[in-house]
N, C-alpha and C. Protein backbone atom coordinates (compact mmCIF):
# COMPACT_ATOMS: atom_id res chain seq x y z
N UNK A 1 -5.07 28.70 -4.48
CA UNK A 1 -4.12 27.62 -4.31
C UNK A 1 -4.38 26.89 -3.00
N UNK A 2 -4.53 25.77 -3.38
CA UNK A 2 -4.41 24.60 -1.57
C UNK A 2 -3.64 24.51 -1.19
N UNK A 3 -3.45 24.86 0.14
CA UNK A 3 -1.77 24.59 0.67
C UNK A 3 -1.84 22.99 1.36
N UNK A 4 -1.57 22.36 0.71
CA UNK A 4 -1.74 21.06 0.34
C UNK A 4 -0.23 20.75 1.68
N UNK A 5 0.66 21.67 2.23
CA UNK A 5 1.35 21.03 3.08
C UNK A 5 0.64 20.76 4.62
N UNK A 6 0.03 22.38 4.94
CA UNK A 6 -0.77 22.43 5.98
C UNK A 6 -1.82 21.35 6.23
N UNK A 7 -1.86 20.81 5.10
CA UNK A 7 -3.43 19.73 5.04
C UNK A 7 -2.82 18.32 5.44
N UNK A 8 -1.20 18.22 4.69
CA UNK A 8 -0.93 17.11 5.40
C UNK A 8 -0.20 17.26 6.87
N UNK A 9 -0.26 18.45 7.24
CA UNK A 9 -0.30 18.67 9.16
C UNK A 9 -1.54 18.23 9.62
N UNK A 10 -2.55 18.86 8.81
CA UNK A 10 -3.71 18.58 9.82
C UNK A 10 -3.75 17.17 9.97
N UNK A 11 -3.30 16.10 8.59
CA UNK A 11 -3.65 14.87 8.92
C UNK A 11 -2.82 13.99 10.06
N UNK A 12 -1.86 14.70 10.14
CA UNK A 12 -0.64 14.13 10.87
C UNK A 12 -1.20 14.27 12.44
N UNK A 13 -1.56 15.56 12.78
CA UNK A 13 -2.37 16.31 13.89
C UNK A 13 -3.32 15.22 14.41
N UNK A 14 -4.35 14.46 13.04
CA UNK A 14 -5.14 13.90 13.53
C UNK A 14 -4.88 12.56 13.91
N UNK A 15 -3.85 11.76 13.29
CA UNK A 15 -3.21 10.44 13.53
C UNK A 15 -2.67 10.43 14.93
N UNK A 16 -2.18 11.48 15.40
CA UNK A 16 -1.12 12.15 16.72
C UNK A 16 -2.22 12.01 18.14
N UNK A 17 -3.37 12.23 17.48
CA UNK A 17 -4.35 12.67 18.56
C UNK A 17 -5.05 11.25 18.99
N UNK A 18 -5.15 9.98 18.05
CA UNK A 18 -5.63 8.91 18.08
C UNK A 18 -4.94 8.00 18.71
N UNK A 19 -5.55 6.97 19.40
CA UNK A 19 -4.85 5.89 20.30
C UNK A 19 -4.71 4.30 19.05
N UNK A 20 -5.09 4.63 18.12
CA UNK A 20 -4.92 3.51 16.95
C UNK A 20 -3.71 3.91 16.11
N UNK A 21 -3.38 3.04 15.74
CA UNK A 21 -2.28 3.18 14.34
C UNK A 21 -3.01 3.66 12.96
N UNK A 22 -2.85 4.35 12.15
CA UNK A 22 -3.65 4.06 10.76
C UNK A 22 -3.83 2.75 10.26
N UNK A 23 -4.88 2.69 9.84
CA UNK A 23 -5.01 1.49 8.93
C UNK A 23 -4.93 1.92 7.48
N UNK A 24 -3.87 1.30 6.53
CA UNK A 24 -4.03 1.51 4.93
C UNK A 24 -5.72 1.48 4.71
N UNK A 25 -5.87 1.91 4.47
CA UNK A 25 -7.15 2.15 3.67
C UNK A 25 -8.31 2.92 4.83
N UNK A 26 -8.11 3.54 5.13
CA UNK A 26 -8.90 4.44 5.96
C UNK A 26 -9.04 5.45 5.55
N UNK A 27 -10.01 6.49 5.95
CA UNK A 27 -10.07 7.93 5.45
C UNK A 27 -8.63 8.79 5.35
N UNK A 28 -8.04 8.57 6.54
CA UNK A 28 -6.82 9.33 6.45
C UNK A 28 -5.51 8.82 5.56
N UNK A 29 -5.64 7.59 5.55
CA UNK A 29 -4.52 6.65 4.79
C UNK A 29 -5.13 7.49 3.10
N UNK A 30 -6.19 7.13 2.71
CA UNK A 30 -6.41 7.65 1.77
C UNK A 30 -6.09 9.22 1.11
N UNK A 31 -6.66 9.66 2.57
CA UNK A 31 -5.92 11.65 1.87
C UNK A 31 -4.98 11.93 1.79
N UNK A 32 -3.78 11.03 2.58
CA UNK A 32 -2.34 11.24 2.06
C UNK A 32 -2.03 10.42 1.18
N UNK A 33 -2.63 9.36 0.59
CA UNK A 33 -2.28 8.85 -0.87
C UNK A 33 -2.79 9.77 -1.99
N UNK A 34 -3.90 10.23 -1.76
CA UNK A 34 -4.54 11.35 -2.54
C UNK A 34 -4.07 12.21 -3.00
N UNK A 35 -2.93 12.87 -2.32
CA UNK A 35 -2.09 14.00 -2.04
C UNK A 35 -0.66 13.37 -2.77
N UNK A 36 0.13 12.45 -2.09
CA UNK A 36 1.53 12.00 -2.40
C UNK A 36 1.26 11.39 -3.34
N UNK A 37 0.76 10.48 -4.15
CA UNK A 37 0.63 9.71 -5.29
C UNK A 37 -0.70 10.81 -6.40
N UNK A 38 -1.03 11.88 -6.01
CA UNK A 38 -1.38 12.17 -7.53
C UNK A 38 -0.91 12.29 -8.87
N UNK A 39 -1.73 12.22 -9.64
CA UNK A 39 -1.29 12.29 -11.08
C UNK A 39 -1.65 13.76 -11.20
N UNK A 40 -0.59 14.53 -11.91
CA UNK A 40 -0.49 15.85 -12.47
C UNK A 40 -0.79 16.98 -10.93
N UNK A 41 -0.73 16.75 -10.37
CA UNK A 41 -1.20 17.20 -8.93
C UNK A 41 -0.76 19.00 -9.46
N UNK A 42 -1.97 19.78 -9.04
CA UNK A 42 -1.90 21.05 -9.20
C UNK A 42 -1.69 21.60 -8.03
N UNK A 43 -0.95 23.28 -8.20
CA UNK A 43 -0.01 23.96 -7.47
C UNK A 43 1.06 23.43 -6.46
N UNK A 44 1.19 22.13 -6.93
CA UNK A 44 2.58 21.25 -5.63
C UNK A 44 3.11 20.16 -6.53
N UNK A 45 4.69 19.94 -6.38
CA UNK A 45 4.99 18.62 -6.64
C UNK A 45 5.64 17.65 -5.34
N UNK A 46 5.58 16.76 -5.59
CA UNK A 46 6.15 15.70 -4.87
C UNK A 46 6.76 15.13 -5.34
N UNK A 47 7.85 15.11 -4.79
CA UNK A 47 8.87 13.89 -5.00
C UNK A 47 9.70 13.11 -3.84
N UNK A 48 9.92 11.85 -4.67
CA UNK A 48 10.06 11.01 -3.39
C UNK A 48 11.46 10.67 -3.21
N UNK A 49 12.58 10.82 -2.22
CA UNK A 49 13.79 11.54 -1.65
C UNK A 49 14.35 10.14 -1.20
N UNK A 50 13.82 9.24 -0.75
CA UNK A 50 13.92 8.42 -0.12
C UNK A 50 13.61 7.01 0.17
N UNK A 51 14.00 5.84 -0.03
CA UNK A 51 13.09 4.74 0.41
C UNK A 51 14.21 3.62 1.28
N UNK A 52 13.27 3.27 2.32
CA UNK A 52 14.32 2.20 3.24
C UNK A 52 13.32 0.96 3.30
N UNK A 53 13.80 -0.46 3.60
CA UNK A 53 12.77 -1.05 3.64
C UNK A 53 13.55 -1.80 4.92
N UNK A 54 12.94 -2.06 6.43
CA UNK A 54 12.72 -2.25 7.85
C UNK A 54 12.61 -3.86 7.41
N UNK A 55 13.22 -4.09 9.13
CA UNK A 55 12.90 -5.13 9.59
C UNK A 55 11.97 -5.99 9.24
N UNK A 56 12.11 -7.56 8.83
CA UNK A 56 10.43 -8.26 8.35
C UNK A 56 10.69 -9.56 8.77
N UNK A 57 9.06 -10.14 8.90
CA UNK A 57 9.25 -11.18 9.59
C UNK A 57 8.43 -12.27 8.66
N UNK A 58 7.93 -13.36 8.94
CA UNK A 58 7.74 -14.30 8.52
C UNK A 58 6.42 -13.62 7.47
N UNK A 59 5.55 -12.93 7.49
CA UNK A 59 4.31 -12.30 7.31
C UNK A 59 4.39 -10.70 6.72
N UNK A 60 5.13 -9.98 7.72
CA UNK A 60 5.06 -8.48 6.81
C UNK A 60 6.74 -8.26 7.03
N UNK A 61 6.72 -6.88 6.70
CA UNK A 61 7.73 -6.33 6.68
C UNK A 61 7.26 -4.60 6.18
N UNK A 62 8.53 -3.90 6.67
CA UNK A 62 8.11 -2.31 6.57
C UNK A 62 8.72 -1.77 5.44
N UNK A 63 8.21 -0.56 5.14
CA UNK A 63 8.57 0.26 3.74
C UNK A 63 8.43 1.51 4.47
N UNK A 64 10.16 2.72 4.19
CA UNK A 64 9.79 4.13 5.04
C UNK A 64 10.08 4.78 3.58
N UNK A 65 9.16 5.40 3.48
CA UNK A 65 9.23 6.78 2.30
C UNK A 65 9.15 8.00 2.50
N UNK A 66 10.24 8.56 2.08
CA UNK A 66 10.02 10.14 2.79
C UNK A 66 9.80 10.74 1.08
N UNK A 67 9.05 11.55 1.34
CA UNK A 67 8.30 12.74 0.27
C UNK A 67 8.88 14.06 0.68
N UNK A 68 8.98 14.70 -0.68
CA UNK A 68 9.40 16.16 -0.28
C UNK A 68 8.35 16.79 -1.16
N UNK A 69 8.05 17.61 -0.33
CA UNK A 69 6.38 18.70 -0.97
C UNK A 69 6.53 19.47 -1.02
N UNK A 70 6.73 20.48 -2.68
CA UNK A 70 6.81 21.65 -2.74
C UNK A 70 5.59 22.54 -3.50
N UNK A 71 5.16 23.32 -2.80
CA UNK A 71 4.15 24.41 -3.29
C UNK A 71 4.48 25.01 -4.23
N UNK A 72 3.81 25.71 -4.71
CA UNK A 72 3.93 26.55 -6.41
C UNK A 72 4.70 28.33 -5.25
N UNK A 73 4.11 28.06 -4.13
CA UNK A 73 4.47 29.13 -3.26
C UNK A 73 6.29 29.69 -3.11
N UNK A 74 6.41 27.95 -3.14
CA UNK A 74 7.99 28.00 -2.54
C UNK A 74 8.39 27.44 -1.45
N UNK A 75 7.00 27.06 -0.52
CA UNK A 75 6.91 26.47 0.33
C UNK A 75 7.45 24.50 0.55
N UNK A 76 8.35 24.34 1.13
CA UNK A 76 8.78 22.91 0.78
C UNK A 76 8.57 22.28 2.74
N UNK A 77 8.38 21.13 2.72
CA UNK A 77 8.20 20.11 3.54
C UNK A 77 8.37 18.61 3.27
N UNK A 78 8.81 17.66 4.15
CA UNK A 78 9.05 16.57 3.97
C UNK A 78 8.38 15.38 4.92
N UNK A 79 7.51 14.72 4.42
CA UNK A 79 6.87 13.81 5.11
C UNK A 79 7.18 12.29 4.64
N UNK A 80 7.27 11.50 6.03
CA UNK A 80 7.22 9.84 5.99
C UNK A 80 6.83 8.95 5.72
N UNK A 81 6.54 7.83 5.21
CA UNK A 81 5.49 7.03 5.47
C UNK A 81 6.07 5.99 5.62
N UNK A 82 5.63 5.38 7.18
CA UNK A 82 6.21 3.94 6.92
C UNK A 82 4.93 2.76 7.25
N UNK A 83 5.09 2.03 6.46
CA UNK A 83 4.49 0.80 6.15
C UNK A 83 4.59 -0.04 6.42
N UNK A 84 4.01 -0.84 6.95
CA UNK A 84 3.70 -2.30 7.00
C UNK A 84 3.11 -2.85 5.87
N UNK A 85 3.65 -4.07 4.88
CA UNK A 85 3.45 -4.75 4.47
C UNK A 85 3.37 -5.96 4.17
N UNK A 86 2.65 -6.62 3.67
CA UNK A 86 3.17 -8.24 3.34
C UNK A 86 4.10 -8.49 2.87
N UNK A 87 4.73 -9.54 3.03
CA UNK A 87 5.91 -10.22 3.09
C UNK A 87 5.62 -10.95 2.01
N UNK A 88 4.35 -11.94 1.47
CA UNK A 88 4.74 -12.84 0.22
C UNK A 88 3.51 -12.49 -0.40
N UNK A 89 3.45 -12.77 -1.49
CA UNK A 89 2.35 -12.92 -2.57
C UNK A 89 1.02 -13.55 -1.94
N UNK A 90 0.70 -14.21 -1.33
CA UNK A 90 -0.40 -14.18 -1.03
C UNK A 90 -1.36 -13.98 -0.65
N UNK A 91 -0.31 -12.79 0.32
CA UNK A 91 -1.08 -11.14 0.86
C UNK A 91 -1.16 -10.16 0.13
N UNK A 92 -0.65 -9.93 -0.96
CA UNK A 92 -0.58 -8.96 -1.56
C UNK A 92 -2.16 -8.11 -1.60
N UNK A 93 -1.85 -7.17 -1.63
CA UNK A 93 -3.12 -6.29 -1.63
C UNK A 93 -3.94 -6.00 -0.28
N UNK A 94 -3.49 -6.30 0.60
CA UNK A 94 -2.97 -6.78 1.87
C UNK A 94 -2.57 -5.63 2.73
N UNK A 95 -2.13 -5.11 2.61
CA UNK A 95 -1.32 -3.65 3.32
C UNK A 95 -2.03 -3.40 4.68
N UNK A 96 -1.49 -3.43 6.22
CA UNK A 96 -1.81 -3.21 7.18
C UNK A 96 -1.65 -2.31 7.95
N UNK A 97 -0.62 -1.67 8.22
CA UNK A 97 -0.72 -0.45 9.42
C UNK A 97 -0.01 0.97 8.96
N UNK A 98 0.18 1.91 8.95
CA UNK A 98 0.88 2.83 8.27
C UNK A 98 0.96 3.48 9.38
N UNK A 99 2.34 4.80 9.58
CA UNK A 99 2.89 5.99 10.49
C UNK A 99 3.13 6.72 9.70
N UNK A 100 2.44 8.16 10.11
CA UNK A 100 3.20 9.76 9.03
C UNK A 100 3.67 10.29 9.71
N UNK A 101 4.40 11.62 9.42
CA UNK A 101 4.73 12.09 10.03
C UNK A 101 5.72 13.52 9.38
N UNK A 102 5.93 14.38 9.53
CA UNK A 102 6.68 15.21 9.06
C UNK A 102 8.05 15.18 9.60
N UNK A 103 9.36 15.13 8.58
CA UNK A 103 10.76 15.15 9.04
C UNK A 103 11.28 16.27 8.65
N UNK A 104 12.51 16.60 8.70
CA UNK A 104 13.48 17.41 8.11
C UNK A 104 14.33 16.80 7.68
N UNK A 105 15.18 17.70 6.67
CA UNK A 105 16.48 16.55 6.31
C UNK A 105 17.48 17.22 7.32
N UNK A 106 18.10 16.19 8.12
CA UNK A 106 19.56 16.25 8.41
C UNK A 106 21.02 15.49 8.28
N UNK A 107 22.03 15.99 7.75
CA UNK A 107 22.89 15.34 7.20
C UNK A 107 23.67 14.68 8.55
N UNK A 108 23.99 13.68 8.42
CA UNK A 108 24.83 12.56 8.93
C UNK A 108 25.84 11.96 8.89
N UNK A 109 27.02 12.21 9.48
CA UNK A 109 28.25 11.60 9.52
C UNK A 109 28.15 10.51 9.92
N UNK A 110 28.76 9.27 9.30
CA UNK A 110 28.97 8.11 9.81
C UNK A 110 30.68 7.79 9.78
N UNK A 111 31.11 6.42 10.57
CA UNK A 111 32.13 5.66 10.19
C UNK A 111 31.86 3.85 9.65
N UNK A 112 31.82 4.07 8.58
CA UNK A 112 31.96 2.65 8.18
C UNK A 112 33.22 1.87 7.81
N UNK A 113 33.38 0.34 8.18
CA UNK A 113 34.55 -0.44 8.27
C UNK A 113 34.27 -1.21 7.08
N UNK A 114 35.59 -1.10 6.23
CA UNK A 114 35.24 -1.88 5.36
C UNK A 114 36.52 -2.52 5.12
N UNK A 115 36.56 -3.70 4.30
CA UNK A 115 37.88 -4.55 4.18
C UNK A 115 38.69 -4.06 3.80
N UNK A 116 39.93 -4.49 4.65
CA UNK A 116 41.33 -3.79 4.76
C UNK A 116 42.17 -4.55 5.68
N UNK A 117 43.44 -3.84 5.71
CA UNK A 117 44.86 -3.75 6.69
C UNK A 117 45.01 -2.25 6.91
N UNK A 118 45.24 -2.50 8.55
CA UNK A 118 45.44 -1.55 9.20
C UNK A 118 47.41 -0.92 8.96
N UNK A 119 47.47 0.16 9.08
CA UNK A 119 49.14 0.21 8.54
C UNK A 119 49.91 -0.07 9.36
């Protein structure tokens, strides 16, 4: 069995160690698409927990996806991806900078205001 979580440490390890951002389509951009987007992917599934889409400007805008990776082991982990993308159709295919990273889940209390009278 590949422990297919450790592998996406090492890649994370290696992004961590570099003074560049990833570029989509690079060796490393690729082994974590390799990994998170397989079809039928053996001894692990992935599933995806999460999606936010960031701040955008005239040109791109961001996409954060968190993945949850579980081994046939039992072993579970949760990794990020946030994206930079194009903003309109004429970039499409286009995709520029990417960040990984491994998270945890933690739950969050908020207060939100919503329309009303106070008593």
């Amino acid at each position: 069995m590949e422990n297919v979580i450790e592998k996406l440490r090492a890649i994370e390890a290696r992004l961590d160690a570099s003074i560049y951002t990833g570029n989509v389509g690079d060796e490393n951009w690729r082994e974590i698409d390799d990994i998170l987007d397989a079809y039928k992917p053996e001894d692990y599934t992935v599933e995806c927990v999460a999606t936010e889409y960031g701040e955008g400007g005239r040109w791109t805008t961001t996409e954060e996806v968190t993945y949850k990776v579980t081994q046939a082991d039992g072993k579970v982990a949760h990794f990020l991806v946030n994206r930079e993308r194009p903003a309109t159709e004429m970039q499409e295919g286009g995709d520029f900078t990417f960040e990984f990273a491994e998270v945890i889940p933690q739950e969050v209390t908020i207060t939100r205001y919503v329309l009303g009278r106070a008593a």
